[in-house]
N, C-alpha and C. Protein backbone atom coordinates (compact mmCIF):
# COMPACT_ATOMS: atom_id res chain seq x y z
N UNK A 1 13.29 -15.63 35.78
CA UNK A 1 12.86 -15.09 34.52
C UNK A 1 12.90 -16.22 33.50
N UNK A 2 11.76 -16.63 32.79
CA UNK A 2 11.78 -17.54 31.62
C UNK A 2 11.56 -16.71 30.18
N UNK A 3 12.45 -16.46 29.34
CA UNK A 3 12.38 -16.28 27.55
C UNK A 3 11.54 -17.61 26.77
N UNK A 4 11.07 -17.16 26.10
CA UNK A 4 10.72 -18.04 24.52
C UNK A 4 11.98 -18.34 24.02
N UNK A 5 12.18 -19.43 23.25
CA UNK A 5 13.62 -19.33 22.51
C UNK A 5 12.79 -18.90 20.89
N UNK A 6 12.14 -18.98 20.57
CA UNK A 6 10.96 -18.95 19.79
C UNK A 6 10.39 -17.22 19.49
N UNK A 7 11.45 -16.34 18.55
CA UNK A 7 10.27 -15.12 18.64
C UNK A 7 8.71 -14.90 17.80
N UNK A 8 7.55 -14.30 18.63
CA UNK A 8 6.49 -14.21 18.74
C UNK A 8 6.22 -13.06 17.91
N UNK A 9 5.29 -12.88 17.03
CA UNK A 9 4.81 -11.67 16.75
C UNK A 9 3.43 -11.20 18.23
N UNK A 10 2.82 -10.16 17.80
CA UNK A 10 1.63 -9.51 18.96
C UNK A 10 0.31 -10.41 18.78
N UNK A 11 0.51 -10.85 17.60
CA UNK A 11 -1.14 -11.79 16.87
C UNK A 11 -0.93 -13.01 17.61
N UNK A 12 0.32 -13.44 17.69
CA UNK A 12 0.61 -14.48 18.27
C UNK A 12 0.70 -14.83 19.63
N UNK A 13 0.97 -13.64 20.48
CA UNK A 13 1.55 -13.70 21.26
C UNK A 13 -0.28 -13.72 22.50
N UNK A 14 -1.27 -13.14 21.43
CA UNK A 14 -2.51 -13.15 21.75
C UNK A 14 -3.37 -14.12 21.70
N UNK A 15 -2.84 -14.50 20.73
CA UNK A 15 -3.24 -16.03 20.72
C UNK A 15 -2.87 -17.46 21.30
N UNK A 16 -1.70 -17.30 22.21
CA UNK A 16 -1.14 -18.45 23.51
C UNK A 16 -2.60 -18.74 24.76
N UNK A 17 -2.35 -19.63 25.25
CA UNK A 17 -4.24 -19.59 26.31
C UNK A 17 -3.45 -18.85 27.20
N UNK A 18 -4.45 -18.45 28.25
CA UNK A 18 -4.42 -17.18 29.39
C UNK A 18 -3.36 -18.49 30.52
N UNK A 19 -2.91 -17.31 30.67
CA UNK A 19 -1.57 -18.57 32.31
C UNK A 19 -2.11 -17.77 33.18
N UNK A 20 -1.85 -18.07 34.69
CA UNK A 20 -2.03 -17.40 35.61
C UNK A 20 -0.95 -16.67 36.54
N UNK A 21 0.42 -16.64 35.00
CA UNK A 21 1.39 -15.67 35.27
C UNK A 21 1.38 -14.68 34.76
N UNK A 22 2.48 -13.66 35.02
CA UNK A 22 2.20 -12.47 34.14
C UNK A 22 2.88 -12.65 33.35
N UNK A 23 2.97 -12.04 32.07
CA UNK A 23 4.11 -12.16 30.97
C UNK A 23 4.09 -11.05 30.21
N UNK A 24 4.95 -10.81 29.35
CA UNK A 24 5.13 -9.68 28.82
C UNK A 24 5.53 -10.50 27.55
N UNK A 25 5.55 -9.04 26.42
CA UNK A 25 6.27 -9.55 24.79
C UNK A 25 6.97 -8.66 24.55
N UNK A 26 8.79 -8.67 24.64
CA UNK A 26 9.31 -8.01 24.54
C UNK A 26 10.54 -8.60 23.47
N UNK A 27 10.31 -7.40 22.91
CA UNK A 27 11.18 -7.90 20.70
C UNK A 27 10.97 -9.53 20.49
N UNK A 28 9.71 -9.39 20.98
CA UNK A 28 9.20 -10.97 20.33
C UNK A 28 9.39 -11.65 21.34
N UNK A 29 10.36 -12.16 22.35
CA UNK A 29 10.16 -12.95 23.66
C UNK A 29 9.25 -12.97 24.53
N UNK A 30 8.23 -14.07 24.60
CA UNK A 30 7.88 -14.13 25.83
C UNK A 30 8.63 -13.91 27.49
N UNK A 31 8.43 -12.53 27.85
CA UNK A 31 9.15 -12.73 29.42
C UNK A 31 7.73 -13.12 30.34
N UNK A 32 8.38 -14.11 31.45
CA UNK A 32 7.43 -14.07 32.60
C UNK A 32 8.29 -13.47 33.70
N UNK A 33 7.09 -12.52 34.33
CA UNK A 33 8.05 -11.76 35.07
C UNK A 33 7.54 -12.04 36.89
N UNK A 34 8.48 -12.41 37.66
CA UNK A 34 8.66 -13.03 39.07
C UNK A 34 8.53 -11.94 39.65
N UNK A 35 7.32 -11.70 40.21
CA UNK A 35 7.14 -10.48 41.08
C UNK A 35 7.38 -10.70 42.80
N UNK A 36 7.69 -9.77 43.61
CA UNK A 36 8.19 -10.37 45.06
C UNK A 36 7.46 -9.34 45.69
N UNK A 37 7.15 -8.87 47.15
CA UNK A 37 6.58 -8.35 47.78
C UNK A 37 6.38 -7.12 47.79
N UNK A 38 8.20 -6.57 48.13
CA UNK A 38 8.35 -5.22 47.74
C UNK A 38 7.54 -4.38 46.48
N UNK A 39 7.71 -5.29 45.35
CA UNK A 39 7.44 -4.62 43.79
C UNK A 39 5.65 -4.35 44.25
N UNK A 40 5.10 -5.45 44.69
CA UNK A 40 3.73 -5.81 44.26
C UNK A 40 3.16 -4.27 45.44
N UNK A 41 3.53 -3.97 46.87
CA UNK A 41 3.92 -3.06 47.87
C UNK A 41 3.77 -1.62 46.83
N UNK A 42 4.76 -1.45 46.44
CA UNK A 42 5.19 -0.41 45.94
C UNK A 42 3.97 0.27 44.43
N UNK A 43 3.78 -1.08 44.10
CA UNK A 43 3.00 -0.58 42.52
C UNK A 43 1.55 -0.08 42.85
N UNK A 44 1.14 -1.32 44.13
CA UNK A 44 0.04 -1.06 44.85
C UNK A 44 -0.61 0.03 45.20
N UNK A 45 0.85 0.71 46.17
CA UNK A 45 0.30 2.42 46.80
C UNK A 45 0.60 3.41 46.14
N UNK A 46 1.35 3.34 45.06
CA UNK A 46 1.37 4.45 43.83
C UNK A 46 0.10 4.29 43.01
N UNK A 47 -0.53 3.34 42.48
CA UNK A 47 -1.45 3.13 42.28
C UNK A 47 -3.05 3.51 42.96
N UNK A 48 -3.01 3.15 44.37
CA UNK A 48 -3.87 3.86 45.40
C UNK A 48 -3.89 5.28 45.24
N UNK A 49 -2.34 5.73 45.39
CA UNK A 49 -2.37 7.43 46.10
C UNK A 49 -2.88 7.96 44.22
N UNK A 50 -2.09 7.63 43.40
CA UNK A 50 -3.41 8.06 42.03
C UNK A 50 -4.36 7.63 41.90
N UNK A 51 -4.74 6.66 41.97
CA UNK A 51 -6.73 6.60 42.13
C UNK A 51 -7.29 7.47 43.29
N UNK A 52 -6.91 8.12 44.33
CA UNK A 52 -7.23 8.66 44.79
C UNK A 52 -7.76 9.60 44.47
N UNK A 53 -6.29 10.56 44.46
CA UNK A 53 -6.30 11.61 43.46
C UNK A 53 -7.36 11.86 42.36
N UNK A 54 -7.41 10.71 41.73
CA UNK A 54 -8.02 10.56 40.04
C UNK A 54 -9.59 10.94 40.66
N UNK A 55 -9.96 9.72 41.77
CA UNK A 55 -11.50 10.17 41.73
C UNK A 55 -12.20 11.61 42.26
N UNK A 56 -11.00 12.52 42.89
CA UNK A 56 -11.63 13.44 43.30
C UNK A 56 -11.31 14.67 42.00
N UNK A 57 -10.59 14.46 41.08
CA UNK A 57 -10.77 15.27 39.83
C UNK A 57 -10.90 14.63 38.43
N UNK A 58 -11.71 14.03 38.44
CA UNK A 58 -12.69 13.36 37.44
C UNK A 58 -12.46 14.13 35.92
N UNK A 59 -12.49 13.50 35.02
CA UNK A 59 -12.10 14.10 33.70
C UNK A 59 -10.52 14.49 33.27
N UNK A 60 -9.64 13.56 34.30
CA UNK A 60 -8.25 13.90 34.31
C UNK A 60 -7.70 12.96 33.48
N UNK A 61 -8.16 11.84 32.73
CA UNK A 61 -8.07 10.94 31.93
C UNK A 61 -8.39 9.34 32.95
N UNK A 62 -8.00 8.22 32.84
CA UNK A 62 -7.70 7.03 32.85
C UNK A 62 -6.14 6.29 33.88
N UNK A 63 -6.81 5.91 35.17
CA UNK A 63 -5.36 5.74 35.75
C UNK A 63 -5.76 4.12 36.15
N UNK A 64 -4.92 2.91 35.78
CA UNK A 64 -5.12 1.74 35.68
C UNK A 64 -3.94 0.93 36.07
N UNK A 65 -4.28 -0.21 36.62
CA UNK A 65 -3.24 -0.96 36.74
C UNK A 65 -2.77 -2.23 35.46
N UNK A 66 -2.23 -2.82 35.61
CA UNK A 66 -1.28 -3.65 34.27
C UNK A 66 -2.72 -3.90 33.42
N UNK A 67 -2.31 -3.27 32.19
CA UNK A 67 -2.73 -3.77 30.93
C UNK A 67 -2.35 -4.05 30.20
N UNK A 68 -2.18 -5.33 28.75
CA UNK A 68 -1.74 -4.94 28.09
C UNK A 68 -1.57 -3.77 26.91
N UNK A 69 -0.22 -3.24 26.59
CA UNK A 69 0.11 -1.86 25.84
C UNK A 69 0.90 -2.84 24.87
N UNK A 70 0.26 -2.82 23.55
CA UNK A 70 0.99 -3.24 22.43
C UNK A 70 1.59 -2.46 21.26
N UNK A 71 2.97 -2.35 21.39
CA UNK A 71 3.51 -1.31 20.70
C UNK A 71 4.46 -1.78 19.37
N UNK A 72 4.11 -1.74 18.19
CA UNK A 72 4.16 -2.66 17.02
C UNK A 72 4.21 -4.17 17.29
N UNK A 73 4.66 -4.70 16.40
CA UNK A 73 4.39 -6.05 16.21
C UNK A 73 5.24 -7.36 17.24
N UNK A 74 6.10 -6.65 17.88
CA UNK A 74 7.24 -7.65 18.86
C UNK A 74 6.80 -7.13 20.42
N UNK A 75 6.10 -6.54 20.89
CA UNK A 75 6.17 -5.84 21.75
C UNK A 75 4.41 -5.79 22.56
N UNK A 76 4.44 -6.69 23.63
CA UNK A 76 3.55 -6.35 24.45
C UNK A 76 3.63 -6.28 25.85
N UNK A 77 3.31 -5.02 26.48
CA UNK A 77 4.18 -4.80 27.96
C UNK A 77 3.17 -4.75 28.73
N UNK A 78 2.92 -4.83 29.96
CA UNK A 78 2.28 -4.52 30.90
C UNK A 78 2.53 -3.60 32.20
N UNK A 79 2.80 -2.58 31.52
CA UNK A 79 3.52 -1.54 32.82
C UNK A 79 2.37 -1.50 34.51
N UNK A 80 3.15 -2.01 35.56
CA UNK A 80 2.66 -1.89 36.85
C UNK A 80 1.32 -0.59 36.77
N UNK A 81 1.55 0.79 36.62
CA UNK A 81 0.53 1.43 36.38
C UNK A 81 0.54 2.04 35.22
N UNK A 82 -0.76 2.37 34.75
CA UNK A 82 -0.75 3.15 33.22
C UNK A 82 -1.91 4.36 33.45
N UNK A 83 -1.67 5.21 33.02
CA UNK A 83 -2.52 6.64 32.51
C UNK A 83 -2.69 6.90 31.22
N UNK A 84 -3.98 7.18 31.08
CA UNK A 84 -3.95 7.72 29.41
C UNK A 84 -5.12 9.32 29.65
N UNK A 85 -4.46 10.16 29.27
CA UNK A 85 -5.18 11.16 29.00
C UNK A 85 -6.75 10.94 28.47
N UNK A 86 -7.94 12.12 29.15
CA UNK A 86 -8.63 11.43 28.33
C UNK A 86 -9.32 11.68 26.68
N UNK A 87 -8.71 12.78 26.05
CA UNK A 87 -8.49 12.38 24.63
C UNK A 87 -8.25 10.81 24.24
N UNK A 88 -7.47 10.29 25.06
CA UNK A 88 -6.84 8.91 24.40
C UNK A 88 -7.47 8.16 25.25
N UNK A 89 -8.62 8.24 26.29
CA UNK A 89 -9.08 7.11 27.14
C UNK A 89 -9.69 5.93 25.84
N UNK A 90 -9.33 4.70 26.31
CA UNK A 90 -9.36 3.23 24.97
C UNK A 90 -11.21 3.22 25.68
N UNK A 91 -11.91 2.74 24.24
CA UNK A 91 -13.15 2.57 24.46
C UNK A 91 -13.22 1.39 26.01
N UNK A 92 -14.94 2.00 26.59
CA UNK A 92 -14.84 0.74 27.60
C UNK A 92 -14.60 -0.74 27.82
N UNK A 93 -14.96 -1.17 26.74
CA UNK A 93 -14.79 -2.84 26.28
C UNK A 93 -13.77 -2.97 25.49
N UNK A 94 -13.02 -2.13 25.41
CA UNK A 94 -11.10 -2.61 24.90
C UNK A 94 -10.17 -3.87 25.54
N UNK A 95 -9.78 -4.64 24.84
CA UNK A 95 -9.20 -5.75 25.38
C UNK A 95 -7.64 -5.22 25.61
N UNK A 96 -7.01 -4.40 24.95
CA UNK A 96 -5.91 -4.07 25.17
C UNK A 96 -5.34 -2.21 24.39
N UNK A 97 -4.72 -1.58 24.86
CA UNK A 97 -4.02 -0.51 24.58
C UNK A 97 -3.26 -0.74 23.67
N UNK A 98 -3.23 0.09 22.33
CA UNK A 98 -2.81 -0.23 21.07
C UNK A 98 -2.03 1.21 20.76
N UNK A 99 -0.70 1.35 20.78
CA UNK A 99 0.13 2.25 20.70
C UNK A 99 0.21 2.95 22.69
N UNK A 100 1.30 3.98 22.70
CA UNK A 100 1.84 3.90 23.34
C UNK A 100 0.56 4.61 24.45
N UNK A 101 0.38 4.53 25.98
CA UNK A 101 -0.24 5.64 26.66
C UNK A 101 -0.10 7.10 27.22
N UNK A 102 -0.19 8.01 27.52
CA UNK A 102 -0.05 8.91 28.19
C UNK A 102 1.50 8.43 28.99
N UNK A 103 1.69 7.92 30.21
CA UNK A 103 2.89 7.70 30.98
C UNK A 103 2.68 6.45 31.70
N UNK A 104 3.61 5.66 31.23
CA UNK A 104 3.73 4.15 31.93
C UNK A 104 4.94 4.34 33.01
N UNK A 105 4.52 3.30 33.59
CA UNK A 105 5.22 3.16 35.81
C UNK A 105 5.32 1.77 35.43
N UNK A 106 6.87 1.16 35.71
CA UNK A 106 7.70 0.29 35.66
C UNK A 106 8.21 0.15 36.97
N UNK A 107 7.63 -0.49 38.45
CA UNK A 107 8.53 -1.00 39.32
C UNK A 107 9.12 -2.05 39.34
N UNK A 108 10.36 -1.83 39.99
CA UNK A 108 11.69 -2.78 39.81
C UNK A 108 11.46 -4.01 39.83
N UNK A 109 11.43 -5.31 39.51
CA UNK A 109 10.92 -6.20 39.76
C UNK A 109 12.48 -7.33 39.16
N UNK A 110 12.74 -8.10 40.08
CA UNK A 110 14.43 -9.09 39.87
C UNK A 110 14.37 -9.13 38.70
N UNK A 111 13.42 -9.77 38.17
CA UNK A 111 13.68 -10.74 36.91
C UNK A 111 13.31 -9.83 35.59
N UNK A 112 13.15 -8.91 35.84
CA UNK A 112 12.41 -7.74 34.60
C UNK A 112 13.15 -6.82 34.76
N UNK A 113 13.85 -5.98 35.72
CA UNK A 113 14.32 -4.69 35.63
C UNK A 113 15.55 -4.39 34.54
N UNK A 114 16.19 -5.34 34.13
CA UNK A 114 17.33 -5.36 32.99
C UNK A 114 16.26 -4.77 31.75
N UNK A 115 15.29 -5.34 31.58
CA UNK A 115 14.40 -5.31 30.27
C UNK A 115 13.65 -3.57 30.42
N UNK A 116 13.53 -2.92 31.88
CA UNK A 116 12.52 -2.04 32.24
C UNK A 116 13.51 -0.61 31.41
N UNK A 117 14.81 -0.84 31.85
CA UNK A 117 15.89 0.03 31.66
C UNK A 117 16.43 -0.18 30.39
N UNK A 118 15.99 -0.75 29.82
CA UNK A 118 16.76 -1.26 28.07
C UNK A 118 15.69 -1.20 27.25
N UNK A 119 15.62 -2.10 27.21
CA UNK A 119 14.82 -2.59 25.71
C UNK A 119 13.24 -2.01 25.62
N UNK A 120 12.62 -2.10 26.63
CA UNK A 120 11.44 -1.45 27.38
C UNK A 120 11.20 0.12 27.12
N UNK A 121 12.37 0.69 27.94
CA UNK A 121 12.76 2.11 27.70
C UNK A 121 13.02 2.97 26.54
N UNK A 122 13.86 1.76 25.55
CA UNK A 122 13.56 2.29 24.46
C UNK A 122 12.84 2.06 23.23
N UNK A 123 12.05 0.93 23.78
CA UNK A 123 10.95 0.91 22.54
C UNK A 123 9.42 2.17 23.02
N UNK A 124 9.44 2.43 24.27
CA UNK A 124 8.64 3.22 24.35
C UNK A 124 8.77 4.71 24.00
N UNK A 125 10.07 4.76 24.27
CA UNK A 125 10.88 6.48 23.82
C UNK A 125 10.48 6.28 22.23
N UNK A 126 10.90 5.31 21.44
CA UNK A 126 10.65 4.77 19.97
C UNK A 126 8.78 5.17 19.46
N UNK A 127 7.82 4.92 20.25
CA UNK A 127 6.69 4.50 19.76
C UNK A 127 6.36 5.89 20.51
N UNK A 128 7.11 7.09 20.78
CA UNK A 128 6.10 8.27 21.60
C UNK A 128 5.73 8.19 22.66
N UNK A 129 5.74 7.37 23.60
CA UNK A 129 5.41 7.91 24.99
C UNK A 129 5.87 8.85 25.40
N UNK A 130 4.81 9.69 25.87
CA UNK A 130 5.76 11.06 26.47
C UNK A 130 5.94 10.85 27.84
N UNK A 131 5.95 9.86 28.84
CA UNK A 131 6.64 10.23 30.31
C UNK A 131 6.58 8.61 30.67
N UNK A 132 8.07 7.90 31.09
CA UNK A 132 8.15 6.95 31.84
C UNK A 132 8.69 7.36 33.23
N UNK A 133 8.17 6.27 33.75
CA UNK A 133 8.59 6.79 35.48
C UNK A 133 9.12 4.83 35.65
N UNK A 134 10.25 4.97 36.23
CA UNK A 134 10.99 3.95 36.32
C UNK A 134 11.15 3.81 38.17
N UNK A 135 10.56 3.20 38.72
CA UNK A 135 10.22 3.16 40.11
C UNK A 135 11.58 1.84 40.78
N UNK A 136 12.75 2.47 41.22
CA UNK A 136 13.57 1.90 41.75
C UNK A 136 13.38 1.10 43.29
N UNK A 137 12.90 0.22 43.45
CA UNK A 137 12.73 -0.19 45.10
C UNK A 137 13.80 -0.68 45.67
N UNK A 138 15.40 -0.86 45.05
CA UNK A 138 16.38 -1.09 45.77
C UNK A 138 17.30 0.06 46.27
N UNK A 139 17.06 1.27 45.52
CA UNK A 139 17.42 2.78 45.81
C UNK A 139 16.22 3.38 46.31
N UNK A 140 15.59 3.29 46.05
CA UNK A 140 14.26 4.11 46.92
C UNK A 140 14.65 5.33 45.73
N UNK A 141 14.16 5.24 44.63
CA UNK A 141 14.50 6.17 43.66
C UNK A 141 13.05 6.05 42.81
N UNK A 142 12.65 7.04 41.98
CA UNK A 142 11.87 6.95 40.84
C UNK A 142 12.33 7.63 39.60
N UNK A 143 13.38 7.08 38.39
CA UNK A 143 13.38 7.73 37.27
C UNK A 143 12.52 8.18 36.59
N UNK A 144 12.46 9.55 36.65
CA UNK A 144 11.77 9.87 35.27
C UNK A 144 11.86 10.53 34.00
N UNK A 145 11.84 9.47 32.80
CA UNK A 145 11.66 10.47 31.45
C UNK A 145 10.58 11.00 30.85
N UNK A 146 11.03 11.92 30.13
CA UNK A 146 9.67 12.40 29.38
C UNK A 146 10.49 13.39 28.63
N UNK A 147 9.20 14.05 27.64
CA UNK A 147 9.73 14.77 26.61
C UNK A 147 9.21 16.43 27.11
N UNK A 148 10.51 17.18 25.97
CA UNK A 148 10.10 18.34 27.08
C UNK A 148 9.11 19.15 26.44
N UNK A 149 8.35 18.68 25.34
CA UNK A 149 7.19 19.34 24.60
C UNK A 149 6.45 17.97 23.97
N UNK A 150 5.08 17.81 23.41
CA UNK A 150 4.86 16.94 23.00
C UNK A 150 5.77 16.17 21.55
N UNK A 151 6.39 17.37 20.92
CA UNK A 151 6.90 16.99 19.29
C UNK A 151 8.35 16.39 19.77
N UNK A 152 8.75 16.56 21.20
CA UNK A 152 10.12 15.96 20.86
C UNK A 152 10.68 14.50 20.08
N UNK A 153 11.83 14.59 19.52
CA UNK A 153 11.86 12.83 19.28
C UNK A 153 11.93 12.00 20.42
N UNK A 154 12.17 12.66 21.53
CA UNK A 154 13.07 11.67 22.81
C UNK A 154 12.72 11.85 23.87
N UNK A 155 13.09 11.18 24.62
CA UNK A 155 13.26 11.51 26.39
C UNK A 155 14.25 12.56 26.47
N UNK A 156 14.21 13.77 26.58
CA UNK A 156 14.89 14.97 26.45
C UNK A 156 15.39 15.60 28.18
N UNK A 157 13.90 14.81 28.80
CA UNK A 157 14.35 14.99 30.56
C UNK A 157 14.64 14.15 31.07
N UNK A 158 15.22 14.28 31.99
CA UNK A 158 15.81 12.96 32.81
C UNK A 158 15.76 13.31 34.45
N UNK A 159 14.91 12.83 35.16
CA UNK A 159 14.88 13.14 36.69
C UNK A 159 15.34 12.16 37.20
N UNK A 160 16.18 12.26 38.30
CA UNK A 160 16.10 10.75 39.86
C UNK A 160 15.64 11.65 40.75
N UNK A 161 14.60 11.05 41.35
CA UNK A 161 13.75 11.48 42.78
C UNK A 161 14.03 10.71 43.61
N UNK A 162 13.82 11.62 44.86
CA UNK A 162 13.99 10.53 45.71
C UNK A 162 13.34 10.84 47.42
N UNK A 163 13.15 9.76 48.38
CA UNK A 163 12.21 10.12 49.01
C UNK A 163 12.29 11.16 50.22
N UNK A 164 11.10 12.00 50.36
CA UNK A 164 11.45 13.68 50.79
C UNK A 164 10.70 14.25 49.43
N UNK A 165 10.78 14.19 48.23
CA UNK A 165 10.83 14.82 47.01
C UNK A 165 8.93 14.65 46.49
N UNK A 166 8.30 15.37 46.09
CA UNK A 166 7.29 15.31 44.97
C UNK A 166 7.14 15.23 43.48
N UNK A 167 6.57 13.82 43.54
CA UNK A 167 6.58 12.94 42.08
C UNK A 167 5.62 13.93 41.07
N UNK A 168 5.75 14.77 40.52
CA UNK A 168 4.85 15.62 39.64
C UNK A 168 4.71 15.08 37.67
N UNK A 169 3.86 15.24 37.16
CA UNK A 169 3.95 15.24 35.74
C UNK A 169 3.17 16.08 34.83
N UNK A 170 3.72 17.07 34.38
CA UNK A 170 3.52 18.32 33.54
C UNK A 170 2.03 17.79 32.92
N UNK A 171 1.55 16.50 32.55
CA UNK A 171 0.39 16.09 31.87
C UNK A 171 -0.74 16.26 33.03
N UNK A 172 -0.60 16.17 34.10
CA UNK A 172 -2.07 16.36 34.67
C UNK A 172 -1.24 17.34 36.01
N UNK A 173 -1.84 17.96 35.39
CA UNK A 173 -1.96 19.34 36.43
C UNK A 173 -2.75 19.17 37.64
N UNK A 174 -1.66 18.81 39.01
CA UNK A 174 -2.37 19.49 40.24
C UNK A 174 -1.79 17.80 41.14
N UNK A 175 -1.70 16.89 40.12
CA UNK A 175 -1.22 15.51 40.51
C UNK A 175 0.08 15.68 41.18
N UNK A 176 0.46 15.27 42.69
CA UNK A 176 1.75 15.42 43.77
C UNK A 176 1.70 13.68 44.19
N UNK A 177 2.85 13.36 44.01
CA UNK A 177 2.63 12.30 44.63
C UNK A 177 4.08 12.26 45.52
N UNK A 178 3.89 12.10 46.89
CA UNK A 178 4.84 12.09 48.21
C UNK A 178 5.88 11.08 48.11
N UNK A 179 7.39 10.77 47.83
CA UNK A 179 7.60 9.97 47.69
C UNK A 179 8.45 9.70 49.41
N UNK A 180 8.07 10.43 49.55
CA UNK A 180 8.05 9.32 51.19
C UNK A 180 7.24 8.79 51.53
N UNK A 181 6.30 8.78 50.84
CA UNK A 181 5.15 7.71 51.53
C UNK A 181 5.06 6.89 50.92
N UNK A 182 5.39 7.05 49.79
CA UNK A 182 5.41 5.69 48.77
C UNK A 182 6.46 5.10 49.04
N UNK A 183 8.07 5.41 49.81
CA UNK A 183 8.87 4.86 50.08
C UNK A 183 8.95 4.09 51.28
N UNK A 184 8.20 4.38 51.86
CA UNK A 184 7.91 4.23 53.30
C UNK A 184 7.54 3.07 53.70
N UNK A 185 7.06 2.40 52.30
CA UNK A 185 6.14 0.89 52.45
C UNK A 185 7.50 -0.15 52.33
């Protein structure tokens, strides 16, 4: 994991040239985040088994892999997968997601998971996201928060799943995702 010693605002942080790492902006630090097999495995077929899903019920919103999600001025994340309802689908030629999405997917990754469970977690609980799913690949676990109506202030629910179990989210109705099969990889 490499930090900025240097904090970044989002204008700024847009304005560095393109690397051919990933990085994130988190309370102004540049993180680059060291992805390993497992993570890349795991984000992959959760990703698959919802695009799946997604294309055979069309009009269910927006299901994508890392974009950037810039959430005030210190803060630009790239959650492994992202959904946005489609009320909130970002025009087609959007360069980046501007406030929080529908439900961001955080798998575990060495050098990032301190940040996924902290600072991450709660700037998104902070800016309204209503459902994180925190994808554990050293427990074979998937946390999930979310709120238990749209007006809550907080993450009010709190799930650990685990594999055997169906990954569900109250926002798109009819969406199952197996987490033995996603564990399985």
């Amino acid at each position: 994991m490499v930090v900025t010693s240097t904090l970044l605002t989002a204008e700024q942080y847009f304005a560095l040239p393109p690397t051919v790492r990933r990085t994130q902006l988190i309370d102004g630090e540049v993180v680059v985040d060291q992805l390993n097999l497992r993570h890349q495995r795991m984000a992959g077929e959760l990703y698959a088994m919802w695009w799946a899903w997604w294309r055979e019920h069309p009009g269910q919103g927006e299901v994508t892999l890392p974009v950037n999600v810039q959430l005030g001025e210190r803060n630009v994340f790239a959650p492994d997968v992202v959904f946005v309802i489609e009320a909130d689908r970002p025009a087609r030629d959007a360069k980046r997601i501007v406030g929080p999405p529908s439900l961001a997917v955080e798998v575990r990754s060495p050098s990032t998971w301190r940040y996924d469970v902290g600072a991450k977690k709660s700037t998104y609980e902070r800016h309204g996201l209503a459902e994180l799913w925190l994808v554990d690949t050293d427990a074979d676990t998937v946390l999930v928060y979310r709120r238990s109506t749209p007006g809550a202030p907080i993450f009010d629910v709190a799930l650990e799943l685990r594999a055997g179990e169906q990954l569900t989210t109250p926002l798109i109705a009819g969406l199952s995702i197996d987490l033995g099969n996603l564990f399985d990889r």
